[in-house]
Every structure is written in C-alpha cells, then in structure tokens.
PDB file of N, CA and C in Angstrom:
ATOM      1  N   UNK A   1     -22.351   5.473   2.918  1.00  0.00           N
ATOM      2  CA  UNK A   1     -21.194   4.802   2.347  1.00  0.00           C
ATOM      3  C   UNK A   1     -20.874   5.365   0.960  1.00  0.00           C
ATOM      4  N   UNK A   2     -21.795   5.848   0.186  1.00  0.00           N
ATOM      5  CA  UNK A   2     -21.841   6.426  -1.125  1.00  0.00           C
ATOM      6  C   UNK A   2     -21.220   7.806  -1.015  1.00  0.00           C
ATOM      7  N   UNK A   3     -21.277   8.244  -0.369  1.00  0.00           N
ATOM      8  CA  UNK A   3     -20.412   9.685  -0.013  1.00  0.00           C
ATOM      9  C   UNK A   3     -19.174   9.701   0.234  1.00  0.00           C
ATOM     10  N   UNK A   4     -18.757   8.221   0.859  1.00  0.00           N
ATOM     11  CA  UNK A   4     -17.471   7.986   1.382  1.00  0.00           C
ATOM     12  C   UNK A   4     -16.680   7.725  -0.032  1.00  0.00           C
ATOM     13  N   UNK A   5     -17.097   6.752  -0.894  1.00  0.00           N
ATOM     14  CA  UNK A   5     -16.358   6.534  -1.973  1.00  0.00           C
ATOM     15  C   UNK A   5     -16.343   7.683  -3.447  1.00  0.00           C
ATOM     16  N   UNK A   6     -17.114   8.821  -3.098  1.00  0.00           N
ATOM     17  CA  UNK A   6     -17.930   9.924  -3.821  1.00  0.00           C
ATOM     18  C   UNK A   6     -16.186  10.778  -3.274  1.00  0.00           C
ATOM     19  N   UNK A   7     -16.015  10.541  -2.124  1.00  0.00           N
ATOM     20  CA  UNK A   7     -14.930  11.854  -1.916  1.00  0.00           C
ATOM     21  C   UNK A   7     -13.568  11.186  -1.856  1.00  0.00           C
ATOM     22  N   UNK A   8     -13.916   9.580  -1.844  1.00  0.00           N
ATOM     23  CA  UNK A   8     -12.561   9.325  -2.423  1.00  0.00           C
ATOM     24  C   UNK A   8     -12.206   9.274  -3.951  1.00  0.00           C
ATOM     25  N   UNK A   9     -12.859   9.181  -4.531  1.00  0.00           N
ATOM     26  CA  UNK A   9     -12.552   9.471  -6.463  1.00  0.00           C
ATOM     27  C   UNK A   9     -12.280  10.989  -6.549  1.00  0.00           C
ATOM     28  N   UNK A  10     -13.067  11.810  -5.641  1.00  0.00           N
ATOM     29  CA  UNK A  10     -12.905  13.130  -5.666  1.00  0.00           C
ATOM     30  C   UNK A  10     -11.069  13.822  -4.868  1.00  0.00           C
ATOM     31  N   UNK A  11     -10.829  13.251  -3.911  1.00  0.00           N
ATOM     32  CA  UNK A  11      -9.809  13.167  -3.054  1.00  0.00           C
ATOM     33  C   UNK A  11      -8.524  12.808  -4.223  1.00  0.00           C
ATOM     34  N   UNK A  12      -8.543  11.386  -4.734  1.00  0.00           N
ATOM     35  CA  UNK A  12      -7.467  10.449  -4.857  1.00  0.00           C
ATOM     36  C   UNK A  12      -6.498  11.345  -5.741  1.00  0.00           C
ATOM     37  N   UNK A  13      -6.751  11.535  -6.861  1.00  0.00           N
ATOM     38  CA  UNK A  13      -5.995  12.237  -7.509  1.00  0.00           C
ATOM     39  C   UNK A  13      -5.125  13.823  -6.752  1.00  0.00           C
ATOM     40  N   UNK A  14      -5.792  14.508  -5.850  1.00  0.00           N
ATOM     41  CA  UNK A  14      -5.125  15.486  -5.037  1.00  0.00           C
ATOM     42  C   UNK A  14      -3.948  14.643  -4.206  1.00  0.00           C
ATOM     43  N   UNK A  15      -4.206  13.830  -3.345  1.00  0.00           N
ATOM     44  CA  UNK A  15      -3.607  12.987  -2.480  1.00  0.00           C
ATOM     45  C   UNK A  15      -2.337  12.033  -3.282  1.00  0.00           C
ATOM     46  N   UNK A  16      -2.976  11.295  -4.502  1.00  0.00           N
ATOM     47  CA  UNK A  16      -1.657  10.764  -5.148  1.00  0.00           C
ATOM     48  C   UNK A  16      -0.637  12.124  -5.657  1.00  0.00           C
ATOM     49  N   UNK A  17      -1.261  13.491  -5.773  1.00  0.00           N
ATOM     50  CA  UNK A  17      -0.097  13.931  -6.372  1.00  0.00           C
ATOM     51  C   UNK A  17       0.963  14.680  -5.043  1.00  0.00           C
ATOM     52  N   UNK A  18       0.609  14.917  -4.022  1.00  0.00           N
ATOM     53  CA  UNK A  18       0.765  15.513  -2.794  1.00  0.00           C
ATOM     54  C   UNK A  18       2.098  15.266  -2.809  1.00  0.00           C
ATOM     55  N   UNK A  19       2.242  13.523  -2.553  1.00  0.00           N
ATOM     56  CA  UNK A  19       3.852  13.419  -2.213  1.00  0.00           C
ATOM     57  C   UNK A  19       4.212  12.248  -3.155  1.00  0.00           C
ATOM     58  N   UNK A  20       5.359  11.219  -3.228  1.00  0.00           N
ATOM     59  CA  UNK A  20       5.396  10.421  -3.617  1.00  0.00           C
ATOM     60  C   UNK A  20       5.396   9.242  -2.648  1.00  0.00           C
ATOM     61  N   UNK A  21       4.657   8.034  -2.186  1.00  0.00           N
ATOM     62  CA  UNK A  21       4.245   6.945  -1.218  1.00  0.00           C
ATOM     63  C   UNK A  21       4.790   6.114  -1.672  1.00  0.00           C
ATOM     64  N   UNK A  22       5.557   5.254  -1.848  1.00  0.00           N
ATOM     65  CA  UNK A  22       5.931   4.296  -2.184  1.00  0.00           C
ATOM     66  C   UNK A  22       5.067   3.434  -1.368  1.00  0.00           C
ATOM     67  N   UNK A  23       4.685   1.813  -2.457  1.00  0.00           N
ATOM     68  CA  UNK A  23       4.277   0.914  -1.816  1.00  0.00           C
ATOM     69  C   UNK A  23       4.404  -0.005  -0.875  1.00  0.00           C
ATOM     70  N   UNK A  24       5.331  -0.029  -0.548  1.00  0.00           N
ATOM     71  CA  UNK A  24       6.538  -0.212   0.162  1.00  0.00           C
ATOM     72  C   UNK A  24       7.708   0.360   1.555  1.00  0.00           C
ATOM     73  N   UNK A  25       6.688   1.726   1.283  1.00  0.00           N
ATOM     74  CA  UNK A  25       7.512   2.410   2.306  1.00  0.00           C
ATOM     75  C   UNK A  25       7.735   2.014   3.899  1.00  0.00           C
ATOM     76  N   UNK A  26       8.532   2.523   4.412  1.00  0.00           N
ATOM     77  CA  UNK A  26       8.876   2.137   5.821  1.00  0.00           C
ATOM     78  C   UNK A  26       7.585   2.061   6.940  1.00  0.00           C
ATOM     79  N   UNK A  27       6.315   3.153   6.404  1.00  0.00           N
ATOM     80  CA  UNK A  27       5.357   3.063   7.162  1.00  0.00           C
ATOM     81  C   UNK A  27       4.614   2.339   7.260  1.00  0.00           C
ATOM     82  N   UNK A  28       4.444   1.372   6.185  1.00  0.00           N
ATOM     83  CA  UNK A  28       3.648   0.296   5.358  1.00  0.00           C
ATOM     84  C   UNK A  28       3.849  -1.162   6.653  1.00  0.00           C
ATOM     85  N   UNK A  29       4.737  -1.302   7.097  1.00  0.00           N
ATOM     86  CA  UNK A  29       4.420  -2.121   8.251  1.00  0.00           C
ATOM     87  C   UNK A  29       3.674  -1.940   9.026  1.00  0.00           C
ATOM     88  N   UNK A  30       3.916  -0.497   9.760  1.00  0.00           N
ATOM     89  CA  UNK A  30       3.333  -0.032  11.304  1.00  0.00           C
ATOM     90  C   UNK A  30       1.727  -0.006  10.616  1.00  0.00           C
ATOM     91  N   UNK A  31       1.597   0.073   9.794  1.00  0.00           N
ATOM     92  CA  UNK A  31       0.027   0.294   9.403  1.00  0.00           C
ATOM     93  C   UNK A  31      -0.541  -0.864   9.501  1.00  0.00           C
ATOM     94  N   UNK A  32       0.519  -2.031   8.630  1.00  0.00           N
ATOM     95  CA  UNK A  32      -0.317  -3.562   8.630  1.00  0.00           C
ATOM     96  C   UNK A  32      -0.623  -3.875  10.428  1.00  0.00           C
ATOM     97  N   UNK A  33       0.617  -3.923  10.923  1.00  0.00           N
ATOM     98  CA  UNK A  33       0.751  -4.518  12.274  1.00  0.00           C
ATOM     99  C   UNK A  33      -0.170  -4.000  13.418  1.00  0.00           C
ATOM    100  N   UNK A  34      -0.382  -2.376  13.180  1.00  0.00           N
ATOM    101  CA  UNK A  34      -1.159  -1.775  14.215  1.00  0.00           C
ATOM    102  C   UNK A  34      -3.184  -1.917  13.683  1.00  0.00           C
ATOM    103  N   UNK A  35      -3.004  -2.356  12.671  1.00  0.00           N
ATOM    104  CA  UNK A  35      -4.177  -2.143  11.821  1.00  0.00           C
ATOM    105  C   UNK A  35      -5.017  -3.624  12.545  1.00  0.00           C
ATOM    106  N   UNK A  36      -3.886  -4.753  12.560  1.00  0.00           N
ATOM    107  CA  UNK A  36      -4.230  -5.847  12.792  1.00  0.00           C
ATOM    108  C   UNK A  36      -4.198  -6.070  13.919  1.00  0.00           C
ATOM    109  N   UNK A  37      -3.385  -5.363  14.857  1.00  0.00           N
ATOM    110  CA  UNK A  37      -3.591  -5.891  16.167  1.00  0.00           C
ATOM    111  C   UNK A  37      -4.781  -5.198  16.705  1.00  0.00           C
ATOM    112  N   UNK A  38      -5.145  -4.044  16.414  1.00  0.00           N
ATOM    113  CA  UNK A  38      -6.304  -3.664  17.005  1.00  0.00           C
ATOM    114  C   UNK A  38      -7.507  -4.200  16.138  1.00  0.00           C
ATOM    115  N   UNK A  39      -7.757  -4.487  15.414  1.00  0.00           N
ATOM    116  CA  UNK A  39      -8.576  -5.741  15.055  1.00  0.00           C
ATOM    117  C   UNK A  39      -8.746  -7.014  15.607  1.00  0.00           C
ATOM    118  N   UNK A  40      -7.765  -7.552  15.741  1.00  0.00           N
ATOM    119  CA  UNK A  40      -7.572  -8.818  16.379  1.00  0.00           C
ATOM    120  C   UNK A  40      -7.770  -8.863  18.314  1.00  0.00           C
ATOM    121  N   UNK A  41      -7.376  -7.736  18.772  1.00  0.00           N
ATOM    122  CA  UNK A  41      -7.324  -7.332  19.926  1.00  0.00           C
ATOM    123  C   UNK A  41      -9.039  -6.835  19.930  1.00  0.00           C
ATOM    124  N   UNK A  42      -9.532  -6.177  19.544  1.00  0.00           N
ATOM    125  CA  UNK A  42     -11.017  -6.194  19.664  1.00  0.00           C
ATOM    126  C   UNK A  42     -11.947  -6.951  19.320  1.00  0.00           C
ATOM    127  N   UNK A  43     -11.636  -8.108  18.573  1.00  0.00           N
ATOM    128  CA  UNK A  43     -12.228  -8.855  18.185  1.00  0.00           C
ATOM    129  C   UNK A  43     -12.100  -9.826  19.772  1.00  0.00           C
ATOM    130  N   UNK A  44     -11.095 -10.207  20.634  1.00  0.00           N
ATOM    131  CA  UNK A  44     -10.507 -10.851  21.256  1.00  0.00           C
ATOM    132  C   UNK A  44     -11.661 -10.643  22.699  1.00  0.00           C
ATOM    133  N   UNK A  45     -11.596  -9.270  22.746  1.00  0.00           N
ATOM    134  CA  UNK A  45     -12.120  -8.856  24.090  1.00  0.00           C
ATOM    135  C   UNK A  45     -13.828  -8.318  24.009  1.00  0.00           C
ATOM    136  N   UNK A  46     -14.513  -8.465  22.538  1.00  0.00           N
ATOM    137  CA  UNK A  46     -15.644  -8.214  22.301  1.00  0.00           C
ATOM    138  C   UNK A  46     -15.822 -10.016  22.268  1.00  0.00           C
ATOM    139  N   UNK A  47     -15.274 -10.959  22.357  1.00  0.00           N
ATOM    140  CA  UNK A  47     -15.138 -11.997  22.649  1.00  0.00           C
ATOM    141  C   UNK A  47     -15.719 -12.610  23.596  1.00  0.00           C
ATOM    142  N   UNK A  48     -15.560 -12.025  24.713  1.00  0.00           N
ATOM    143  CA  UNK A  48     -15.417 -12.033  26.553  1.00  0.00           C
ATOM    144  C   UNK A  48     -16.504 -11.935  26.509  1.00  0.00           C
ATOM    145  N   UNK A  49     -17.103 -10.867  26.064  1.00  0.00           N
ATOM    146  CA  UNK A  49     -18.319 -10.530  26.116  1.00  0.00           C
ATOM    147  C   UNK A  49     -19.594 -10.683  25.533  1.00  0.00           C
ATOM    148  N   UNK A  50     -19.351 -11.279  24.085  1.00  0.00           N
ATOM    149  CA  UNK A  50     -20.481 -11.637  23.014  1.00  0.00           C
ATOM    150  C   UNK A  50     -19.954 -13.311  22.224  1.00  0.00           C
ATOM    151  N   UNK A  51     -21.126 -13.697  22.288  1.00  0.00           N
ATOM    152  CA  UNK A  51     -20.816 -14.966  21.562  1.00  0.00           C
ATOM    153  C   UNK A  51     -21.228 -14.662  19.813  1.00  0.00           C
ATOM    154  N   UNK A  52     -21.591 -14.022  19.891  1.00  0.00           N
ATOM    155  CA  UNK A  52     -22.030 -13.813  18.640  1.00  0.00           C
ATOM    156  C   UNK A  52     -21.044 -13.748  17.454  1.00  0.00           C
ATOM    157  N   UNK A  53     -20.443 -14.338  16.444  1.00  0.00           N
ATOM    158  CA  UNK A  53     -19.156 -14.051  15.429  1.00  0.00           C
ATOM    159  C   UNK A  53     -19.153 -12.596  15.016  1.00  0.00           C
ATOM    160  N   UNK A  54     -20.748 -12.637  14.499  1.00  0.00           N
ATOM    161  CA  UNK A  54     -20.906 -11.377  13.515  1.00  0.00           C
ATOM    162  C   UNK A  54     -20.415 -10.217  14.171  1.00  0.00           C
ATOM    163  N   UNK A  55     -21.048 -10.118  14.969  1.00  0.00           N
ATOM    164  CA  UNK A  55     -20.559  -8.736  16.499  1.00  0.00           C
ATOM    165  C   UNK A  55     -19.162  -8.874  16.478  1.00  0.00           C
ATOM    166  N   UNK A  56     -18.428  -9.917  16.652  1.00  0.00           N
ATOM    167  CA  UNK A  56     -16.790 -10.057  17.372  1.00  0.00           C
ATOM    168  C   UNK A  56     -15.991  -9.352  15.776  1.00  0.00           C
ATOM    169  N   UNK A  57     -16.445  -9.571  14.532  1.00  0.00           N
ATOM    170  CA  UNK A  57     -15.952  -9.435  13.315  1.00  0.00           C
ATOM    171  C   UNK A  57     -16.309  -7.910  13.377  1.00  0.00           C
ATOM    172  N   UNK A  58     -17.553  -7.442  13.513  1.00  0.00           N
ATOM    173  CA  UNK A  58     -18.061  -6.193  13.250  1.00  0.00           C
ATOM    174  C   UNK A  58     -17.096  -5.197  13.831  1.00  0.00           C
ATOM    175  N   UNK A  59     -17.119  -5.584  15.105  1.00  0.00           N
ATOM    176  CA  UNK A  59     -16.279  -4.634  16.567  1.00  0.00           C
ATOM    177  C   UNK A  59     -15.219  -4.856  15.924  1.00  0.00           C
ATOM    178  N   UNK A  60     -14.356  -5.480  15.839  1.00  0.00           N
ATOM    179  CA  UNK A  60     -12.698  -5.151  15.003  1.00  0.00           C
ATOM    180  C   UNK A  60     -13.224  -4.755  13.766  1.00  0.00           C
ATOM    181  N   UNK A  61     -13.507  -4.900  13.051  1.00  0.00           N
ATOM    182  CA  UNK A  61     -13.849  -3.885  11.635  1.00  0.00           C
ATOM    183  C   UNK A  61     -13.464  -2.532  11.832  1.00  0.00           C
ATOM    184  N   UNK A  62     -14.480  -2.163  12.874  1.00  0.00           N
ATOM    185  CA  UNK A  62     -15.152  -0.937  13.094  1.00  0.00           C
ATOM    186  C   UNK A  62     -13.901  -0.390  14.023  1.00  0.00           C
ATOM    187  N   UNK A  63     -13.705  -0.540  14.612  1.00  0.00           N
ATOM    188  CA  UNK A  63     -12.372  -0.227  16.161  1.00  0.00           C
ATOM    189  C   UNK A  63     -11.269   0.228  15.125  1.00  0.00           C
ATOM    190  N   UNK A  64     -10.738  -1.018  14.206  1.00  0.00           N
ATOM    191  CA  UNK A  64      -9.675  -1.013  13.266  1.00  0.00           C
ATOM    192  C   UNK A  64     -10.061   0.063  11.750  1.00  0.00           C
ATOM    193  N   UNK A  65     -10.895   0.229  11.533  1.00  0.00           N
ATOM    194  CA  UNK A  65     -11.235   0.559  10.101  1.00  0.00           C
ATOM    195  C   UNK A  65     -11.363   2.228  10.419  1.00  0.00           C
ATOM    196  N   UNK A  66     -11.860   2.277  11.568  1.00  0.00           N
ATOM    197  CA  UNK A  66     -12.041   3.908  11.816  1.00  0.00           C
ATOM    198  C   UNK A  66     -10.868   4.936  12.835  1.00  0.00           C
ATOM    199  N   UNK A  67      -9.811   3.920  13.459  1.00  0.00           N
ATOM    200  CA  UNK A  67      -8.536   4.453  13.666  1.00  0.00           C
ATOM    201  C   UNK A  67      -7.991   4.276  12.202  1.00  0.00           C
ATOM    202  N   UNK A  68      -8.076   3.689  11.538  1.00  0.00           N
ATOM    203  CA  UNK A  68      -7.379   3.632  10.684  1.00  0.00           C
ATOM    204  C   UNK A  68      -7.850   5.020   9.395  1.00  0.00           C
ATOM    205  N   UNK A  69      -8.780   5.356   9.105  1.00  0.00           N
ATOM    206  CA  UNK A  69      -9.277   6.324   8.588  1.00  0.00           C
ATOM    207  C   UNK A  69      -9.523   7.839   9.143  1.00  0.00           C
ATOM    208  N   UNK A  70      -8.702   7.780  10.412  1.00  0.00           N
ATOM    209  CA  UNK A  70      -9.130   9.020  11.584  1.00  0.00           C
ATOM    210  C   UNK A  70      -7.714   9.162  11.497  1.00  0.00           C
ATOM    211  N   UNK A  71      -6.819   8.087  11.615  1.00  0.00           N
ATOM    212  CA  UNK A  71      -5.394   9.088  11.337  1.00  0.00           C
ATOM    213  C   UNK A  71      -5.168   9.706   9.583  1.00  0.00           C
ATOM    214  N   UNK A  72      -5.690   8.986   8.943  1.00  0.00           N
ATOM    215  CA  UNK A  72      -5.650   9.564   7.344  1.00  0.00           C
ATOM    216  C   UNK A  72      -6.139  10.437   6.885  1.00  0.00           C
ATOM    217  N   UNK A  73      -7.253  11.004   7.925  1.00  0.00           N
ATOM    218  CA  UNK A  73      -8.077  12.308   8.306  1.00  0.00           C
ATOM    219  C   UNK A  73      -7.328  13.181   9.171  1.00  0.00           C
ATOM    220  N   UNK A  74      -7.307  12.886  10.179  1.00  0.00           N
ATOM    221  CA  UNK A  74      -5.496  13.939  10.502  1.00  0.00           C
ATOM    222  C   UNK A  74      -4.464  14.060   9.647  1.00  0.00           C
ATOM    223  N   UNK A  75      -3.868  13.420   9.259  1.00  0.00           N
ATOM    224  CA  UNK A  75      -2.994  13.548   7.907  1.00  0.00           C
ATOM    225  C   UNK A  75      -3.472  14.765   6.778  1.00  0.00           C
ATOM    226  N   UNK A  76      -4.869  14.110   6.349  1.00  0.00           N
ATOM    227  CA  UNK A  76      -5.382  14.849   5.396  1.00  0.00           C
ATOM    228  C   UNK A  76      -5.617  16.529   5.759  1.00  0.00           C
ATOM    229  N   UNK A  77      -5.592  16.583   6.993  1.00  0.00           N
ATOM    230  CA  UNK A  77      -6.177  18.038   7.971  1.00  0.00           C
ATOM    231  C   UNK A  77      -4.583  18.309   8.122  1.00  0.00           C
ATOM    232  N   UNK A  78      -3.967  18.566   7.053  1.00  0.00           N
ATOM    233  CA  UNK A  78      -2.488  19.103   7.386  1.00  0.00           C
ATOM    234  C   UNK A  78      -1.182  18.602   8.475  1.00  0.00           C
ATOM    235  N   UNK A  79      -1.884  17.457   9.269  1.00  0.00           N
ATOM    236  CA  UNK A  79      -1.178  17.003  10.172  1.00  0.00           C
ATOM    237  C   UNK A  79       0.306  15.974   9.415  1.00  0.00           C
ATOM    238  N   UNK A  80       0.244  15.663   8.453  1.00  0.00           N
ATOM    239  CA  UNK A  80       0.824  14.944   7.579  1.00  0.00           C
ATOM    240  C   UNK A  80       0.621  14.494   6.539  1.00  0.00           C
ATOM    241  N   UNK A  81       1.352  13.297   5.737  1.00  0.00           N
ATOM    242  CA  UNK A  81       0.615  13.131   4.337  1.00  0.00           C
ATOM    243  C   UNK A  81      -0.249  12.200   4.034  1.00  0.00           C
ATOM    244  N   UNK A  82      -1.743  12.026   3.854  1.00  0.00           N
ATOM    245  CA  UNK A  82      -2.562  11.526   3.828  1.00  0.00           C
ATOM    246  C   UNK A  82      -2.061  10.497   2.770  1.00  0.00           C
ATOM    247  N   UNK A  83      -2.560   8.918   2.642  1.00  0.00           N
ATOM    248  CA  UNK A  83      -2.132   8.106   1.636  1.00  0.00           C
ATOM    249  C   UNK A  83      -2.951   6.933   1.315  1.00  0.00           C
ATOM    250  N   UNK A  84      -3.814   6.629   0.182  1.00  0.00           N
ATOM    251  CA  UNK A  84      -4.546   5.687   0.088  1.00  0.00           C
ATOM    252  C   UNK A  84      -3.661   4.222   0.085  1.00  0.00           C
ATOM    253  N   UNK A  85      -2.630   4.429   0.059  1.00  0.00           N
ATOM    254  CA  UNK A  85      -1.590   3.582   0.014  1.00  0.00           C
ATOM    255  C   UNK A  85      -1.362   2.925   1.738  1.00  0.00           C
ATOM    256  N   UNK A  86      -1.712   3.842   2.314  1.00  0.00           N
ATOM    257  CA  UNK A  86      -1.434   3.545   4.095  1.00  0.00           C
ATOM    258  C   UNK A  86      -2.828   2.930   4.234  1.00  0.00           C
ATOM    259  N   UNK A  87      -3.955   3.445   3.399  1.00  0.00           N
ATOM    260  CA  UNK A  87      -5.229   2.411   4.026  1.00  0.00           C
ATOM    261  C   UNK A  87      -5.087   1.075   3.424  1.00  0.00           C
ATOM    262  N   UNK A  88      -4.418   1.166   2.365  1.00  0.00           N
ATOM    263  CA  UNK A  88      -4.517  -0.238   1.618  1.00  0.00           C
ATOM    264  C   UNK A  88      -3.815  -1.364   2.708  1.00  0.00           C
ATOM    265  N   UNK A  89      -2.741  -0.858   3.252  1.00  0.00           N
ATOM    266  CA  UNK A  89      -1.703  -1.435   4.184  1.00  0.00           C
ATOM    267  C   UNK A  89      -2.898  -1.930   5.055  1.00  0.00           C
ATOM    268  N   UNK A  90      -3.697  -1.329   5.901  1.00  0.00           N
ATOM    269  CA  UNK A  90      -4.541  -0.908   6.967  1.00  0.00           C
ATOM    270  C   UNK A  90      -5.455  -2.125   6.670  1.00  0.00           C
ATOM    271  N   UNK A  91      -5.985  -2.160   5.570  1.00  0.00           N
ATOM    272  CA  UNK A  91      -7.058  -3.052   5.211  1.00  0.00           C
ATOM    273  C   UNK A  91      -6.528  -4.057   4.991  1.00  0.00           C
ATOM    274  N   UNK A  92      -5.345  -4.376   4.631  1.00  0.00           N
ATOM    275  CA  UNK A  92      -4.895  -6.120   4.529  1.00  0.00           C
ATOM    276  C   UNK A  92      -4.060  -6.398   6.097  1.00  0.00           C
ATOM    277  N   UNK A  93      -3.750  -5.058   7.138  1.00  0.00           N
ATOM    278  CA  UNK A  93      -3.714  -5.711   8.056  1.00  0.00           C
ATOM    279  C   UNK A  93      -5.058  -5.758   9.367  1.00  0.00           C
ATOM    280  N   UNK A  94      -5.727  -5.474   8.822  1.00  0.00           N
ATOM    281  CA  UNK A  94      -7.750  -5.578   9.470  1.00  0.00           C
ATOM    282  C   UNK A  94      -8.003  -7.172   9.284  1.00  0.00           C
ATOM    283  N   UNK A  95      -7.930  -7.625   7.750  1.00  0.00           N
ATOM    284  CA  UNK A  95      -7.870  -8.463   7.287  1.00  0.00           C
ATOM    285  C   UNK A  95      -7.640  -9.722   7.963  1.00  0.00           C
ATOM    286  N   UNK A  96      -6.064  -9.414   8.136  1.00  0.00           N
ATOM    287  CA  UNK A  96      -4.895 -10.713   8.531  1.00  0.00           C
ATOM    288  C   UNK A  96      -5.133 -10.814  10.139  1.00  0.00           C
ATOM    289  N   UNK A  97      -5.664  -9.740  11.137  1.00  0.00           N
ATOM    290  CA  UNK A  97      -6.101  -9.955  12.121  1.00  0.00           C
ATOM    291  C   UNK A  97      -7.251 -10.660  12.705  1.00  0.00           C
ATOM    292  N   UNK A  98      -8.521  -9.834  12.040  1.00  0.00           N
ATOM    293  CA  UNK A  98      -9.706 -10.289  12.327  1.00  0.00           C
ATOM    294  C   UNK A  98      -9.640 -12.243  11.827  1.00  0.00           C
ATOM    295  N   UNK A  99      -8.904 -12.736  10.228  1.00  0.00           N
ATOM    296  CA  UNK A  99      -8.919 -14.017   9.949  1.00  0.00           C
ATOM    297  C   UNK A  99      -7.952 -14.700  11.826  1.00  0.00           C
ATOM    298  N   UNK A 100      -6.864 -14.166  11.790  1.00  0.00           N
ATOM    299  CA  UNK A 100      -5.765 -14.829  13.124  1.00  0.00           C
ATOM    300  C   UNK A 100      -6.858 -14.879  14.407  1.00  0.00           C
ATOM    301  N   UNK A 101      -7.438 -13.787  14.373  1.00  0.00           N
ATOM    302  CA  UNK A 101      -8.382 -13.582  16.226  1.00  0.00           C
ATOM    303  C   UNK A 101      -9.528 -14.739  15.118  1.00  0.00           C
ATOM    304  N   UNK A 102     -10.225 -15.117  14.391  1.00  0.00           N
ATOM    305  CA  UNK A 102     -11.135 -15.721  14.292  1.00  0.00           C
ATOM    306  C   UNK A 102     -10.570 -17.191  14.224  1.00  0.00           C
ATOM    307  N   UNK A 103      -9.509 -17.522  13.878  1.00  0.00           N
ATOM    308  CA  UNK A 103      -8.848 -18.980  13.663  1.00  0.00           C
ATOM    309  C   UNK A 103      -8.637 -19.300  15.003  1.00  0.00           C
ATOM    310  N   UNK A 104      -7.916 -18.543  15.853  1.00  0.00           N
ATOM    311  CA  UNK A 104      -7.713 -18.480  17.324  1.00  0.00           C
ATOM    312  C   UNK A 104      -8.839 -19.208  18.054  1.00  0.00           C
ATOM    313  N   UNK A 105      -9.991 -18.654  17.840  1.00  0.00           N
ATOM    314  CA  UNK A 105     -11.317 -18.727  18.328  1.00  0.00           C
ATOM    315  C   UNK A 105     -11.499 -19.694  18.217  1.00  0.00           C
ATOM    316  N   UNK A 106     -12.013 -20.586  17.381  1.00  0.00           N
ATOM    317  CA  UNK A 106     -12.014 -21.511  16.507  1.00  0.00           C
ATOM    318  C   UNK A 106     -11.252 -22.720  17.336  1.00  0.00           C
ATOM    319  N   UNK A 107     -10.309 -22.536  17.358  1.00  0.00           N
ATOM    320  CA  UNK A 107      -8.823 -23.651  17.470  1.00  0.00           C
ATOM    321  C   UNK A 107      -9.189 -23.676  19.394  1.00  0.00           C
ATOM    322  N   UNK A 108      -9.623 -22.534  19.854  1.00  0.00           N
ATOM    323  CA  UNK A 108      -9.729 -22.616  22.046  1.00  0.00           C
ATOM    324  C   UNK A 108     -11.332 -23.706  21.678  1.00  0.00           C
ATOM    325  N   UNK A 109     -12.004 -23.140  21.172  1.00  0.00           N
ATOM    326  CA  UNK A 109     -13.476 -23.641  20.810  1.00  0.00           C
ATOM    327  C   UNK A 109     -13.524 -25.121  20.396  1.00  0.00           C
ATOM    328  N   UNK A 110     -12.455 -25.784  19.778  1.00  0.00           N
ATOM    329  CA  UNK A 110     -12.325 -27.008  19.695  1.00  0.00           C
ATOM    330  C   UNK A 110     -11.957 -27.641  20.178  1.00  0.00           C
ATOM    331  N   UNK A 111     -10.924 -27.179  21.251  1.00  0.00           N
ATOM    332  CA  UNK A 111     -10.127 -27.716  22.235  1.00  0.00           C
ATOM    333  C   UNK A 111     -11.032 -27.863  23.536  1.00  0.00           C
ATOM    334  N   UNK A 112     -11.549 -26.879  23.577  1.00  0.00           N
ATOM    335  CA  UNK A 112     -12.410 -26.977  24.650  1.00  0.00           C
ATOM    336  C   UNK A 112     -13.823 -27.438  24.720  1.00  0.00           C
ATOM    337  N   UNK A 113     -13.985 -27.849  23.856  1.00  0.00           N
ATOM    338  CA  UNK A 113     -15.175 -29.351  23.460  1.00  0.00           C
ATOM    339  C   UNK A 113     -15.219 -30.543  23.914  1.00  0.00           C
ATOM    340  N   UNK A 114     -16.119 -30.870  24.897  1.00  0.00           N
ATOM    341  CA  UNK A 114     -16.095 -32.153  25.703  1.00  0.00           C
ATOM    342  C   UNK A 114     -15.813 -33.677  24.591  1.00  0.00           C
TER     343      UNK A 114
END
C-alpha cells in the first residue's frame, strides 16, 4: 500500500499538469454512478453467497476500487487522460454504493424477521 501512495505523490504533479480536469466535468458522473453500481452490485451478489458483512463490504471495495484504478492505469498507459480527480469521483461513488447495498441489506433483514 506504501508504494501505491509513494507513486501517487510521485505521479500527481505530472498528471495535474497533463490536461486541465475540471471538478466537475461531464465525466465526473459516469465515474460516481459506475463506481457505485459496481460496488453496490457486488456487494449484492457476494450477498447470495456470504453472510459475512466484512466479505460483502470487502468484495465491492475491491471489484469497485480496482476497475476503478485499472481504467486510470489505461488512461495513464496513453490510452487517455489519467485524473486523480476521476478517482476522487470513483471513491465517493464506492462509498455511496457499498453505504445504499448495506442499508438495503439491513432494511430486507428487518423485514424479514419473524
């Protein structure tokens, strides 16, 4: 994990000067929305299968956190413009999913209590 944040201090400054990202930009949705549904969506269906929270939280973390850092790694590999600004998006929509698929849970789990 120390390597990871080692090459982003090393990275950031190349990457902020690359292009200009607005915070705001048009992509800044598709990042929250896709960030969160596959969070929420793996959290959903690691569900089915594990009772465990920690696991159901982990598996969307992980599903969501590493598409989400594998396209910013294509980006970064010349495919387009890499943007710490698109993970930030990414991570508050990981966030807003994994909390929605865990409230979800929660709310069938109470209902369905004798």
């Amino acid at each position: 994990m120390r390597w990871l944040v080692g090459l982003f201090l090393v990275l950031s400054p190349r990457v902020a000067l690359a292009y200009h990202d607005d915070w705001t930009g048009p992509d800044k949705v598709q990042h929250f929305a896709v960030a969160g549904a596959l969070a929420a969506g793996t959290y959903g269906v690691v569900a089915i299968a594990d009772e465990d929270l920690q696991t159901r939280l982990l598996a969307g973390l992980l599903v969501a956190g590493g598409a989400a850092l594998g396209k910013e790694a294509i980006d970064a590999a010349g495919n387009g413009d890499p943007s710490f600004r698109d993970l930030a998006w990414d991570g508050a929509g990981i966030a807003t999913g994994l909390l929605t698929a865990f409230a979800f849970d929660m709310l069938v789990q109470w209902i369905s209590e004798p």
